[in-house]
Protein backbone atom coordinates (compact mmCIF):
# COMPACT_ATOMS: atom_id res chain seq x y z
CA UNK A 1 0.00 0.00 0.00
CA UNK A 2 1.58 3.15 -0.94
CA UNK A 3 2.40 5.97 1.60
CA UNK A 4 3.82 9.73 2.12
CA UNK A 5 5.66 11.39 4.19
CA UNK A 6 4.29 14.62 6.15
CA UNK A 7 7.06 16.87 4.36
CA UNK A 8 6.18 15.28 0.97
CA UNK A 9 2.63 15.26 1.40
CA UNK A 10 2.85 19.26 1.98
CA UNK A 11 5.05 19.74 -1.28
CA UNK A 12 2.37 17.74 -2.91
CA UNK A 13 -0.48 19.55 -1.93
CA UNK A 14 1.10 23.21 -1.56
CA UNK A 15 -0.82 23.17 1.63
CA UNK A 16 0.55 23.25 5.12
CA UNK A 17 -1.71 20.66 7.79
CA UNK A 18 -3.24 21.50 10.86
CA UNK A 19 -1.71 18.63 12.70
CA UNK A 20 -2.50 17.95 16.80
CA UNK A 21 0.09 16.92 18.69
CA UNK A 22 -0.73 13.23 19.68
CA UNK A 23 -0.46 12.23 23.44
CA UNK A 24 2.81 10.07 24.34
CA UNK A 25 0.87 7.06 25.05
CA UNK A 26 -0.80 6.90 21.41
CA UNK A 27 2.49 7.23 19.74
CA UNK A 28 3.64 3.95 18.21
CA UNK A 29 0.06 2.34 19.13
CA UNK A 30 -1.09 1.40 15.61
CA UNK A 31 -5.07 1.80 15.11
CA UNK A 32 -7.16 -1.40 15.39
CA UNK A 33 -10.64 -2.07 14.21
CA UNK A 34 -11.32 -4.73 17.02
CA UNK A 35 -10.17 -3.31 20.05
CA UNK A 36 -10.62 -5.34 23.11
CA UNK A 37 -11.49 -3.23 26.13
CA UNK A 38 -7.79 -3.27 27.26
CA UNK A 39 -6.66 -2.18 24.45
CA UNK A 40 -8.85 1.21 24.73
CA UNK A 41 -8.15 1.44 28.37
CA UNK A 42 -4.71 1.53 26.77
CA UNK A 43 -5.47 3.96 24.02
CA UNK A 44 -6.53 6.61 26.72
CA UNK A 45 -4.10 5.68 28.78
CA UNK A 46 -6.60 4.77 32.11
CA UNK A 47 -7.64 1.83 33.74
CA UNK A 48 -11.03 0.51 35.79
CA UNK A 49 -9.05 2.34 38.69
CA UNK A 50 -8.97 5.64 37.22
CA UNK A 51 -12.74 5.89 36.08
CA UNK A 52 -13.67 5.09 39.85
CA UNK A 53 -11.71 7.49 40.97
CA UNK A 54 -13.25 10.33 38.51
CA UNK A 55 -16.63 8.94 39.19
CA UNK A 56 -15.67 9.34 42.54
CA UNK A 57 -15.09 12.80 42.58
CA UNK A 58 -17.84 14.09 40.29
CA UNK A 59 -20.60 11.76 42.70
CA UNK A 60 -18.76 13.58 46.14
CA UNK A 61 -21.33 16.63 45.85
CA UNK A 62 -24.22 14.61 46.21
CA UNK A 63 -25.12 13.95 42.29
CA UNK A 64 -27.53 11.30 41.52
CA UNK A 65 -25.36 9.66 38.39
CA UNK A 66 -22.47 10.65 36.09
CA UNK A 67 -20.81 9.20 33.03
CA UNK A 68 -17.30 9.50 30.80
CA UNK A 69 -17.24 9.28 27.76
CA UNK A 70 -13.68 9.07 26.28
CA UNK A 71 -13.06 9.55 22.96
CA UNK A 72 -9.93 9.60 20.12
CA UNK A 73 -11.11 10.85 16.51
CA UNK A 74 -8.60 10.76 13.63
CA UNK A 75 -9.87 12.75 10.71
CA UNK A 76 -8.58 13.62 6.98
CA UNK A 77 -9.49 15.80 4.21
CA UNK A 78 -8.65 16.08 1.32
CA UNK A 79 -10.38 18.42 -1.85
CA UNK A 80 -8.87 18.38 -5.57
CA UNK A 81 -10.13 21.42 -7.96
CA UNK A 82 -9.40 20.88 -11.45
CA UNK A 83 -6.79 18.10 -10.33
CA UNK A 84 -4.92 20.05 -8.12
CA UNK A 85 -4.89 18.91 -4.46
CA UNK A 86 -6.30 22.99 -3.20
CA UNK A 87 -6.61 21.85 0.63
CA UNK A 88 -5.86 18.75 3.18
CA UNK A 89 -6.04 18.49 6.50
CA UNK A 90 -5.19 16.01 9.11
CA UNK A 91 -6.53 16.23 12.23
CA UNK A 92 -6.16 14.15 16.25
CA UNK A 93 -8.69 14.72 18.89
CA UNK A 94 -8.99 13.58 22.44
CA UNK A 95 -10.37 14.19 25.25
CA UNK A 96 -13.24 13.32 28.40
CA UNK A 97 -16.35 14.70 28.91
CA UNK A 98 -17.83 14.56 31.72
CA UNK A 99 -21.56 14.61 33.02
CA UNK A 100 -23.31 14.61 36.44
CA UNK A 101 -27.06 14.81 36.34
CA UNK A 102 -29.15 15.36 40.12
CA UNK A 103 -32.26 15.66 39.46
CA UNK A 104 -33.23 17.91 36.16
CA UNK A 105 -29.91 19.21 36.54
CA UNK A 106 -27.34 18.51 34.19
CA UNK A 107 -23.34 19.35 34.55
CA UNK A 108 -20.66 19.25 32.22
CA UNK A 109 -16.94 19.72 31.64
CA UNK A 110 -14.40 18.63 29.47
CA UNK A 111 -10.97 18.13 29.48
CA UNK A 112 -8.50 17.35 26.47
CA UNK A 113 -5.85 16.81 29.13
CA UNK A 114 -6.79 12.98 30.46
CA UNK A 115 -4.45 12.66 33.33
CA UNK A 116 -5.98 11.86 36.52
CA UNK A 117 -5.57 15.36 38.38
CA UNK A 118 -7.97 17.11 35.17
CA UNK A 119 -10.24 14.81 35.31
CA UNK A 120 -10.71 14.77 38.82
CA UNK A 121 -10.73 18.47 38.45
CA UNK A 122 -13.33 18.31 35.41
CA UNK A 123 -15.59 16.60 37.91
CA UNK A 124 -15.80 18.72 40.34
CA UNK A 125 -16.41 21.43 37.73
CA UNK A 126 -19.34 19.17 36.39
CA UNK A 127 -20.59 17.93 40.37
CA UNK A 128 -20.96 22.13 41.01
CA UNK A 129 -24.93 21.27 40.02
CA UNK A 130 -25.26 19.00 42.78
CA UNK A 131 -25.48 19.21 46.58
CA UNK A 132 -26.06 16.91 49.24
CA UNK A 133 -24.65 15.17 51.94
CA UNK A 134 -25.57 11.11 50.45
CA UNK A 135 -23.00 10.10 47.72
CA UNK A 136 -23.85 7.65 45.21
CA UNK A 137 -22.43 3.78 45.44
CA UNK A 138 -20.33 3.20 42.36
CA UNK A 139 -21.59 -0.33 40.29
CA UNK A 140 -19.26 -2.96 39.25
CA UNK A 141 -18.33 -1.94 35.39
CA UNK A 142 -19.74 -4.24 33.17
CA UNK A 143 -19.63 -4.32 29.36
CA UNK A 144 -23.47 -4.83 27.82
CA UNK A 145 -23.38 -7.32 24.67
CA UNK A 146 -23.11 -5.31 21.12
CA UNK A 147 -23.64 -6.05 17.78
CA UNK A 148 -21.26 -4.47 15.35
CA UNK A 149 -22.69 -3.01 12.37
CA UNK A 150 -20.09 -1.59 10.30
CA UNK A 151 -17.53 -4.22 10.09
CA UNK A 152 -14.26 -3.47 8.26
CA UNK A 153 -10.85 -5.33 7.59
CA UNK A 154 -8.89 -2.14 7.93
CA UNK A 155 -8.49 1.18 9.64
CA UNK A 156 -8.13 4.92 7.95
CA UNK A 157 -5.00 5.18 9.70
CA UNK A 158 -3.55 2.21 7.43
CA UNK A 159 -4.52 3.67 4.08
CA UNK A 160 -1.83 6.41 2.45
CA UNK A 161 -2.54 9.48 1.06
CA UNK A 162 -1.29 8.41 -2.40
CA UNK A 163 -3.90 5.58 -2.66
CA UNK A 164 -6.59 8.67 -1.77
CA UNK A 165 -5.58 11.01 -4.35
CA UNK A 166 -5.28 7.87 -6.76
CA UNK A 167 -8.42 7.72 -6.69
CA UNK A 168 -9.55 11.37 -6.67
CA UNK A 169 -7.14 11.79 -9.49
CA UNK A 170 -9.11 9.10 -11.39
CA UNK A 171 -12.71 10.54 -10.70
CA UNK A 172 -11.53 14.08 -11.11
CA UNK A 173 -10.12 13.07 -15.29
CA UNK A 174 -13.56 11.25 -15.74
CA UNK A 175 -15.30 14.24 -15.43
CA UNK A 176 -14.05 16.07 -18.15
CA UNK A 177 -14.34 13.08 -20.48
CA UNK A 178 -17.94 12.15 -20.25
CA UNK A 179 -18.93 15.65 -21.30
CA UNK A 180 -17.26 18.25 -23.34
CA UNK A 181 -19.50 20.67 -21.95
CA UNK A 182 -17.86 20.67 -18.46
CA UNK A 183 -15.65 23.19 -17.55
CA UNK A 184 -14.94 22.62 -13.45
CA UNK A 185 -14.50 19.58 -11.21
CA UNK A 186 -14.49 19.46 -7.70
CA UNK A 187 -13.72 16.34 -5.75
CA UNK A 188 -14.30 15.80 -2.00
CA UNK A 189 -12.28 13.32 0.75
CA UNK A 190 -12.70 12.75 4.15
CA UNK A 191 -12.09 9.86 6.45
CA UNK A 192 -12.02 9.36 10.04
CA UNK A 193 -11.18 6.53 12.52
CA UNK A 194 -13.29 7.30 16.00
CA UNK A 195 -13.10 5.54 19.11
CA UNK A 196 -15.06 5.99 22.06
CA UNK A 197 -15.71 4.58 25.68
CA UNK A 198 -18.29 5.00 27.73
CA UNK A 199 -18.86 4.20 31.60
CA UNK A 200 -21.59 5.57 33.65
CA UNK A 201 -21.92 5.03 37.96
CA UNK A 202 -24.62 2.37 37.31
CA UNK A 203 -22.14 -0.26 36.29
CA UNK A 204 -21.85 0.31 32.20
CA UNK A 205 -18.51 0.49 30.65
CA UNK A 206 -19.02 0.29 26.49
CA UNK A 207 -16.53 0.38 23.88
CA UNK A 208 -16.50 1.64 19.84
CA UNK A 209 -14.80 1.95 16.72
CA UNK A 210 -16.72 4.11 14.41
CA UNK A 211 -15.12 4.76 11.16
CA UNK A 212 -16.38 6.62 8.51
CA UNK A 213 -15.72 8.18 5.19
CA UNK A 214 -17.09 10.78 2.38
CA UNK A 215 -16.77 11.47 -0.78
CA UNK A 216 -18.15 14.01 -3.57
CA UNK A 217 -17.52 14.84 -6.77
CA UNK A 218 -19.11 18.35 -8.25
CA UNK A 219 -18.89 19.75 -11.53
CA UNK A 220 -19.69 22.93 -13.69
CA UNK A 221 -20.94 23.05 -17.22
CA UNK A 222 -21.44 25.16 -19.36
CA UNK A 223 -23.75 25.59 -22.56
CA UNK A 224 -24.83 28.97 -24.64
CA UNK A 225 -23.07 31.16 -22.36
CA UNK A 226 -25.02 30.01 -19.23
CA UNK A 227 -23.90 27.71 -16.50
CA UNK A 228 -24.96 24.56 -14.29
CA UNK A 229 -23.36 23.18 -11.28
CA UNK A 230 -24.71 19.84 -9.12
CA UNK A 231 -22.80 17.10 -7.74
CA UNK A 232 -23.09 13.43 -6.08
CA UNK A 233 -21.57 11.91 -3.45
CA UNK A 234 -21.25 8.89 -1.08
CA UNK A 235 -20.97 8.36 2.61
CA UNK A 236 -20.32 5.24 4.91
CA UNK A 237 -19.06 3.48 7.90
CA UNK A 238 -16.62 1.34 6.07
CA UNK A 239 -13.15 1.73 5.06
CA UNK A 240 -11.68 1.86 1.68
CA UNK A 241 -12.68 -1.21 -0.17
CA UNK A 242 -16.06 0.76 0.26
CA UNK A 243 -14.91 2.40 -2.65
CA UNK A 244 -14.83 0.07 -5.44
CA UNK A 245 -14.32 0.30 -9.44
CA UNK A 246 -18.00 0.68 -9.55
CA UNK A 247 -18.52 3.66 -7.17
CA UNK A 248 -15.32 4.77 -8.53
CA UNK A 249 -17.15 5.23 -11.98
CA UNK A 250 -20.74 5.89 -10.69
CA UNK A 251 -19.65 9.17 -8.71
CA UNK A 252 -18.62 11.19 -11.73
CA UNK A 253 -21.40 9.40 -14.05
CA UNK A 254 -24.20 10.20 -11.60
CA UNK A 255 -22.43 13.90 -10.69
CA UNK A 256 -21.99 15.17 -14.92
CA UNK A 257 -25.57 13.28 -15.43
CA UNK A 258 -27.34 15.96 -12.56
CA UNK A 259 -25.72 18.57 -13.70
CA UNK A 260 -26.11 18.66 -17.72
CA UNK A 261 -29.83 17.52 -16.90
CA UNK A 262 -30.16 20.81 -15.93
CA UNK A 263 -29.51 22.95 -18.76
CA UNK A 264 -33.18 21.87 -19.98
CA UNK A 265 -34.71 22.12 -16.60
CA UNK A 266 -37.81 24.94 -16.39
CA UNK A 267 -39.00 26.04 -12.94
CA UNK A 268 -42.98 25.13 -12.32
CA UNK A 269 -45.43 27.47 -12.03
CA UNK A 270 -46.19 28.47 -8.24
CA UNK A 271 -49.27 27.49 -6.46
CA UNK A 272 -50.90 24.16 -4.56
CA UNK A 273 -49.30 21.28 -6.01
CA UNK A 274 -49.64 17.61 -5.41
CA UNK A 275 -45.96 16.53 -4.95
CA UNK A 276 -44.22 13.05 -5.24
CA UNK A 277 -41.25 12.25 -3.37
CA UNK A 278 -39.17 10.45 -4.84
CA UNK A 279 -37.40 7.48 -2.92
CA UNK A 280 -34.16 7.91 -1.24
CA UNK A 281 -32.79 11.24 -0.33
CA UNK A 282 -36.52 12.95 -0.14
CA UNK A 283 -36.50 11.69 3.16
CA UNK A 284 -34.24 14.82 4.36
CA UNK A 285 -38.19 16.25 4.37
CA UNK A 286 -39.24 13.79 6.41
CA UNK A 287 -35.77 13.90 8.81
CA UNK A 288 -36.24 18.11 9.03
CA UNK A 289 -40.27 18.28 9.23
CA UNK A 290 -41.08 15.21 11.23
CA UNK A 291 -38.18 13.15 12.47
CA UNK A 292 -37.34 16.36 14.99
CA UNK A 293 -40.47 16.75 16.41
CA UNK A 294 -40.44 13.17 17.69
CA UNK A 295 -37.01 13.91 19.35
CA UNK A 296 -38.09 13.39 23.02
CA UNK A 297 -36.45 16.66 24.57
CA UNK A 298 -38.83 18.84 22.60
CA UNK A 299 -42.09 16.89 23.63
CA UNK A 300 -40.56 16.82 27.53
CA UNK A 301 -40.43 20.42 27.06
CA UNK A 302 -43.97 20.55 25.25
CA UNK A 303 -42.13 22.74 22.00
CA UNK A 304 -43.06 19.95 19.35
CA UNK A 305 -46.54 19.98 18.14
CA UNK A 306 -46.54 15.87 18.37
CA UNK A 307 -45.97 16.84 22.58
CA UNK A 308 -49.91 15.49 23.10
CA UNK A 309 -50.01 13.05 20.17
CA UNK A 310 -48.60 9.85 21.42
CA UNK A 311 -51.00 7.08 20.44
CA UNK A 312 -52.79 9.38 18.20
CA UNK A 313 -53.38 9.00 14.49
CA UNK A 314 -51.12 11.29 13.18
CA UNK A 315 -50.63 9.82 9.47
CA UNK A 316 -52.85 7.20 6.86
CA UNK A 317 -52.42 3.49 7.98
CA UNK A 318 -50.32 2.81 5.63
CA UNK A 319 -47.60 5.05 6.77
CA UNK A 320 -44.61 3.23 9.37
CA UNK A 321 -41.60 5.95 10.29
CA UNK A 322 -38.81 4.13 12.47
CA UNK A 323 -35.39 5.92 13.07
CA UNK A 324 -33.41 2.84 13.16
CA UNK A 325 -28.89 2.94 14.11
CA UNK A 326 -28.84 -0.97 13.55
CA UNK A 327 -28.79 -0.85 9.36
CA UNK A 328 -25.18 -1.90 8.50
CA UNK A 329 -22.78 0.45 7.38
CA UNK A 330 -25.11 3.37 6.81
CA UNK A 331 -23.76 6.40 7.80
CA UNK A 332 -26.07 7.47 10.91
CA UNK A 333 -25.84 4.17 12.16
CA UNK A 334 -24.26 3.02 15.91
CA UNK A 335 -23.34 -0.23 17.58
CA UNK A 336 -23.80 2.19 20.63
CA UNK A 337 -24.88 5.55 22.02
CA UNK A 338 -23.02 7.99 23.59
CA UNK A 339 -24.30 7.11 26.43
CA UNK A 340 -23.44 3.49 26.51
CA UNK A 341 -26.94 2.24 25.56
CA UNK A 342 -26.99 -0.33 22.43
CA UNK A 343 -28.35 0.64 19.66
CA UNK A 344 -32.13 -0.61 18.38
CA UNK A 345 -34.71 0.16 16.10
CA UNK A 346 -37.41 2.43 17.36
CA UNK A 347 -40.78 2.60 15.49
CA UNK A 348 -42.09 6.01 16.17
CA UNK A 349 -45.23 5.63 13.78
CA UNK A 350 -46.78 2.67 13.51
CA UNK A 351 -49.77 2.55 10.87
CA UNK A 352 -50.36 5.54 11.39
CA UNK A 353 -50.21 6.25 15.17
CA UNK A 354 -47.77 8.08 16.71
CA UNK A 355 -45.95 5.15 18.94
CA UNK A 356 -42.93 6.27 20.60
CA UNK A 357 -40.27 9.55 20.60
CA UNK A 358 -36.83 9.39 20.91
CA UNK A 359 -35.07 9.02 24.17
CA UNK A 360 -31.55 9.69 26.07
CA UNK A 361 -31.43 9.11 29.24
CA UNK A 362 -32.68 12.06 30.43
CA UNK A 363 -36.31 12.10 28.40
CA UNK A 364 -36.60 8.45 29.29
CA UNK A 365 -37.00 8.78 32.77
CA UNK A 366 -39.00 11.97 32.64
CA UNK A 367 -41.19 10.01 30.19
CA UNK A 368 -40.95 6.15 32.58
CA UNK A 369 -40.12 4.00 29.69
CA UNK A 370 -36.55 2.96 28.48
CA UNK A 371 -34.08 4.97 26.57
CA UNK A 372 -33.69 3.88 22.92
CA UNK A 373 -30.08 4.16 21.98
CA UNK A 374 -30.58 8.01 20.79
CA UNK A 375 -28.51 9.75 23.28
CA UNK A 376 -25.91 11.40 20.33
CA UNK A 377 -23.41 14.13 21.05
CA UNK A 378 -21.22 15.85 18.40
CA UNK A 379 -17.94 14.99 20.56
CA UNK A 380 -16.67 14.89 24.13
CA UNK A 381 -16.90 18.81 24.10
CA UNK A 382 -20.62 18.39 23.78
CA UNK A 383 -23.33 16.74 26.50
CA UNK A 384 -25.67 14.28 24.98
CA UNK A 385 -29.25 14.50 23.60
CA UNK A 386 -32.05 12.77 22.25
CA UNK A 387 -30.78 12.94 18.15
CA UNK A 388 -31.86 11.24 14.97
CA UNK A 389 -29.52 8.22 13.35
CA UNK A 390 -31.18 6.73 10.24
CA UNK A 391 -34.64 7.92 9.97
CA UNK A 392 -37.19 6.71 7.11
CA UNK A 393 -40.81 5.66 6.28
CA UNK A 394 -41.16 1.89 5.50
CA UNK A 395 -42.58 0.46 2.38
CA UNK A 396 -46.48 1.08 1.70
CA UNK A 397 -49.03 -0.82 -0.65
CA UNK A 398 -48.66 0.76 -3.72
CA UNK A 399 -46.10 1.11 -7.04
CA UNK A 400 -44.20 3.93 -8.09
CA UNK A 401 -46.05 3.92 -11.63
CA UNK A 402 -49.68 3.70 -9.47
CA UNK A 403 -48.47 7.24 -8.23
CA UNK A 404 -47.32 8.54 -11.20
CA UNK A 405 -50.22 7.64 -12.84
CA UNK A 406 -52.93 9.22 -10.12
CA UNK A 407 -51.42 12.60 -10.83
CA UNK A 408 -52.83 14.62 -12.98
CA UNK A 409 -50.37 17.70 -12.87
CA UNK A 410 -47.93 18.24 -10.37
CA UNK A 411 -44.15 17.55 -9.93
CA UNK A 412 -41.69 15.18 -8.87
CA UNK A 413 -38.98 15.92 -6.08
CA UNK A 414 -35.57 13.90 -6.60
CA UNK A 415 -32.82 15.71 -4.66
CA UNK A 416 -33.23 18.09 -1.79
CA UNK A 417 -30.31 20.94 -0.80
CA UNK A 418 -31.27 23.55 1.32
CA UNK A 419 -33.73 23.21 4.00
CA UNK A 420 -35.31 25.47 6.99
CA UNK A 421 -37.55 24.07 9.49
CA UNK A 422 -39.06 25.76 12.54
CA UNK A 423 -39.49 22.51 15.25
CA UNK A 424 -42.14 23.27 17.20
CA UNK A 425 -44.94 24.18 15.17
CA UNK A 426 -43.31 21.71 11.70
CA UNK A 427 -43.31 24.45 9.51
CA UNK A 428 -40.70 24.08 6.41
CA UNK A 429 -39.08 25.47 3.26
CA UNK A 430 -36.89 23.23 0.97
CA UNK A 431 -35.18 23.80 -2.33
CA UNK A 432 -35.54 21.21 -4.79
CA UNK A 433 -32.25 21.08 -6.78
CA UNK A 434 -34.05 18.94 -9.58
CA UNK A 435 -37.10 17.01 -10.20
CA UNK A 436 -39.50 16.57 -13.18
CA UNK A 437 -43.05 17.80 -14.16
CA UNK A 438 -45.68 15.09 -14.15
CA UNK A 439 -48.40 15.82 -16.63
CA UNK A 440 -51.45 13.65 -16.89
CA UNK A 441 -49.98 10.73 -14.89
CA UNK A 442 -46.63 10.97 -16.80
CA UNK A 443 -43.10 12.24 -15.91
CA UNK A 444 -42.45 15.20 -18.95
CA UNK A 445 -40.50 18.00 -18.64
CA UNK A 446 -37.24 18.41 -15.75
CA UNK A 447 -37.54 21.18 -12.96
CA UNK A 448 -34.96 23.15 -10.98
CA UNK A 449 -35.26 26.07 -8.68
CA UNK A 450 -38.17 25.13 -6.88
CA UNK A 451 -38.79 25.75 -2.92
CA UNK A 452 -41.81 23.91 -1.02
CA UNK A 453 -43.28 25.32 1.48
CA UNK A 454 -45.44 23.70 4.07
CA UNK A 455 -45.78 22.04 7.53
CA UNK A 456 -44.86 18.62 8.52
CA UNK A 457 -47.71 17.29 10.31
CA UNK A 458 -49.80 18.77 7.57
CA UNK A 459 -47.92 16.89 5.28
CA UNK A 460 -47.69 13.87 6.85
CA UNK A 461 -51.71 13.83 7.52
CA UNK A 462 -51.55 14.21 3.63
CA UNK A 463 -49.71 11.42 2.35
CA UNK A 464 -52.54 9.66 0.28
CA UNK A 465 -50.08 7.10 -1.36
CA UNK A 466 -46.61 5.19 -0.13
CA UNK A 467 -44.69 3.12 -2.88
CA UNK A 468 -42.99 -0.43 -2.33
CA UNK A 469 -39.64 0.97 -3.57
CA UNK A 470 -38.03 2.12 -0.73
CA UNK A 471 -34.50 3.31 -0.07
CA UNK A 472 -32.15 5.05 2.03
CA UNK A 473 -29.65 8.20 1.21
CA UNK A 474 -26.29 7.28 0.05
CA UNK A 475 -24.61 10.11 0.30
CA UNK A 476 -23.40 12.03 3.24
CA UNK A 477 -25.93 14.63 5.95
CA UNK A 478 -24.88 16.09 9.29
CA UNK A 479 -27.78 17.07 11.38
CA UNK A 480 -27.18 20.10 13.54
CA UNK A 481 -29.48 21.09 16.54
CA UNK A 482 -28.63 23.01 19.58
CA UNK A 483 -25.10 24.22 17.87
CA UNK A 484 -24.27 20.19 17.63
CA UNK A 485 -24.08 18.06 14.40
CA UNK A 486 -23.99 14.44 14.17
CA UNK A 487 -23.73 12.27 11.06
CA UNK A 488 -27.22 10.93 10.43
CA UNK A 489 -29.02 9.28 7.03
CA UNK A 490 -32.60 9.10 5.77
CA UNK A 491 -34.86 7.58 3.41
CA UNK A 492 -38.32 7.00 2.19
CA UNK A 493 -40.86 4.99 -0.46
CA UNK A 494 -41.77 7.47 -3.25
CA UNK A 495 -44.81 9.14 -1.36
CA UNK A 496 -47.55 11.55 -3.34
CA UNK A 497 -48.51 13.92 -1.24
CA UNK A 498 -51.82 15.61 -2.37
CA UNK A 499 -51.02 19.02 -1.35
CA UNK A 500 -47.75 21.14 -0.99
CA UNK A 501 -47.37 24.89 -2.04
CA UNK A 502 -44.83 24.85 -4.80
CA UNK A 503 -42.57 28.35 -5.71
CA UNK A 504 -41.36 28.66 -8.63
CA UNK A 505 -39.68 31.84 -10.68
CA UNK A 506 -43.28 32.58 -11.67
């Protein structure tokens, strides 16, 4: 496998790297994809000693429970413009955070400095919440059975930068070929090797590698004097071989393809439309509109307009959502949550009645029932909350050329860019980057430049058809709430929904 030295790599790129200095105890320690829970003990340099003696501290001002959660996150970048390497990064992080909860109080601190004395002085920063005289017994640390969902024969760490611009090298001169029109490529690396640890005062110590990678390839063309630019891209928890000869040719195929379609593209006319979503990456509506309302923190504090809906109809019959971190290798997936719980699928609607939110630990004992593996934070600088991983509606009764065909004008939605969505009341606007008319039950005439506006209850109470076709994202969405993002995916059936208001130029 080919490699680079730092020095080279940086006459290669013309770019300098923002490199973090990595801790004396990870230096010669090769990454490994199936860590025992020794081994990460020894990646963070600590022991079962150490995280009783933390616990100890943050638990001394009376606090009801308090976790750790240790984590080591190797990163690359890499971007090639017109097959010249423009930017690359490299970057280490490590650290603790550190939580103590007493009653609805929450405290947290972080440290990146992991010797004993900060974290014992983290604690007591995060214990400041709590007072009391009656501390907490710590529980035997036990590790809680996992499945692993992502596995992979090799880490990040083990791949060199040659092999990576090898292949952006090879995507970036396909570009150009399949279309004399184009006049700009932009391709788009990034990799990272995570590992995390988590051990609470009830007795749960839990362990994870989380890899992940990203890549997209954009391009301009140009025709007449005017200009298009769109792009496709791929994300996964999986390492290299991810990216074989036939996603290798796919990426630039599928990014010139969007982009070329649009030079006959018309924007609709504006008014009450019935819209179909297509299958796949549509489901960013359904993540934005819906998926956050059901997110249990809002309901707890009665924000989300689903706060006195469970067991309600809420949707058709035919209409199941789940948000589900168990599908292997997609992006938003988990073996485990940050806060040690294992990861499940959790249907929220069920036939149409709203069934269950999502819970950390927090909403799930407000709420009496048991947490469901969404307690996400964006690193160890960030406390937990209830958060999305792959969220998407299951298959329904009908076909997409039964949908088509029921519409008799109205427009197809294919990809999604831009979104803003207001959580507690649901309401949304989207841009539509491309999609097609539909005219008299048939697909005619492409679309771009098109923003729907609406409100996701609304539009989930007018979903009148789900197809049997469904699929989720492939390519790469970070979800940000409360100044946080985490890696998520989504996906849906194509779904006609009777009634949307469409804007168009006119």
């Amino acid at each position: 496998m080919a490699s680079i030295n730092r020095r080279d790599f940086i006459k290669i790129t013309g770019t300098g790297l923002a490199m973090a200095s990595i801790p004396y105890f990870l230096q010669g320690c090769a990454a490994n994809h199936s860590l025992t829970g020794n081994e990460y003990f020894h990646r963070f340099g600590i022991d079962e000693d150490t995280i009783r003696k933390v616990m100890t501290e943050a638990l001394n001002s009376g606090g009801d429970y308090c976790d750790l959660f240790f984590q080591n996150t190797l990163s690359n970048s890499i971007r090639l413009q017109d097959n010249i390497v423009s930017a690359a990064s490299t970057s280490v992080q490590l650290g603790v955070g550190i939580r103590v909860i007493k009653g609805n109080q929450t405290g947290y601190s972080f440290t990146e400095d992991i010797s004993l004395s900060s974290m014992k002085k983290a604690a007591r920063t995060a214990s400041g919440i709590a007072s009391g005289s009656v501390q907490k017994s710590l529980q035997a640390l036990e590790s809680p059975t996992l499945q692993n969902y992502y596995e992979t024969n090799m880490t990040w760490e083990e791949v060199g930068i040659q092999e990576r611009i090898g292949m952006m090298t090879g995507m970036n001169d396909a570009v150009f070929k399949l279309d004399p029109r184009v006049v700009k490529a932009n391709i788009y690396f990034s990799d990272s090797d995570s590992y995390i640890l988590v051990a609470n005062s009830e007795g749960v110590i839990a362990t994870d590698y989380q890899p992940m990678l990203r890549t997209t390839v954009g391009c301009t063309a140009e025709q007449d004097g005017s200009r298009e630019t769109n792009y496709f891209n791929f994300s996964s928890r999986n390492d290299i071989s991810f990216l074989n000869e036939e996603r290798l040719q796919r990426l630039p195929k599928e990014a010139v393809e969007r982009t070329v379609k649009l030079f006959d593209a018309q924007s609709p006319p504006a008014g009450e439309l019935p819209v179909v979503l297509a299958a796949g990456s549509s489901g960013i509506l359904l993540h934005e509109a819906i998926g956050h309302g059901m997110e249990a923190d809002f309901n707890r504090q009665g924000t989300s307009i689903y706060s006195e809906k469970l067991n309600k109809r809420v949707a058709k019959d035919f209409v199941t959502i789940v948000d589900n971190g168990t599908n292997p290798h997609i992006r938003g997936s988990i073996n485990v949550d940050d806060e040690g719980q294992a990861s499940e699928e959790t249907v929220m609607v069920e036939n149409g009645i709203l069934r269950s939110y999502l819970h950390d630990r927090i909403s799930a004992q407000h709420y009496g029932v048991n947490a469901t593996g969404n307690g996400r934070r964006e690193s160890f600088k960030h406390y937990p909350m209830p958060r999305m991983c792959n969220t998407y509606m299951l298959d329904g009764p009908h076909t997409f050329e039964e949908i088509i065909a029921s519409v008799k004008y109205g427009i197809l939605a294919d990809q999604f860019t831009n979104g803003q969505v207001n959580i507690g009341p649901g309401d949304f606007t989207f841009y539509v980057k491309s999609g097609s008319l539909i005219e008299n039950g048939k697909i005619t005439a492409p679309i771009k430049d098109v923003n729907i506006i609406g409100n996701g209850p609304e539009v989930l109470e007018r979903v009148t058809m789900v197809g049997n076709d469904m699929k989720l994202s492939e390519g790469g969405w970070t979800c940000g709430k409360n100044g946080q993002g985490v890696p998520v995916s989504q996906g849906m059936p194509s779904v006609l929904v009777s009634s949307i208001t469409v804007g168009g130029r006119g």
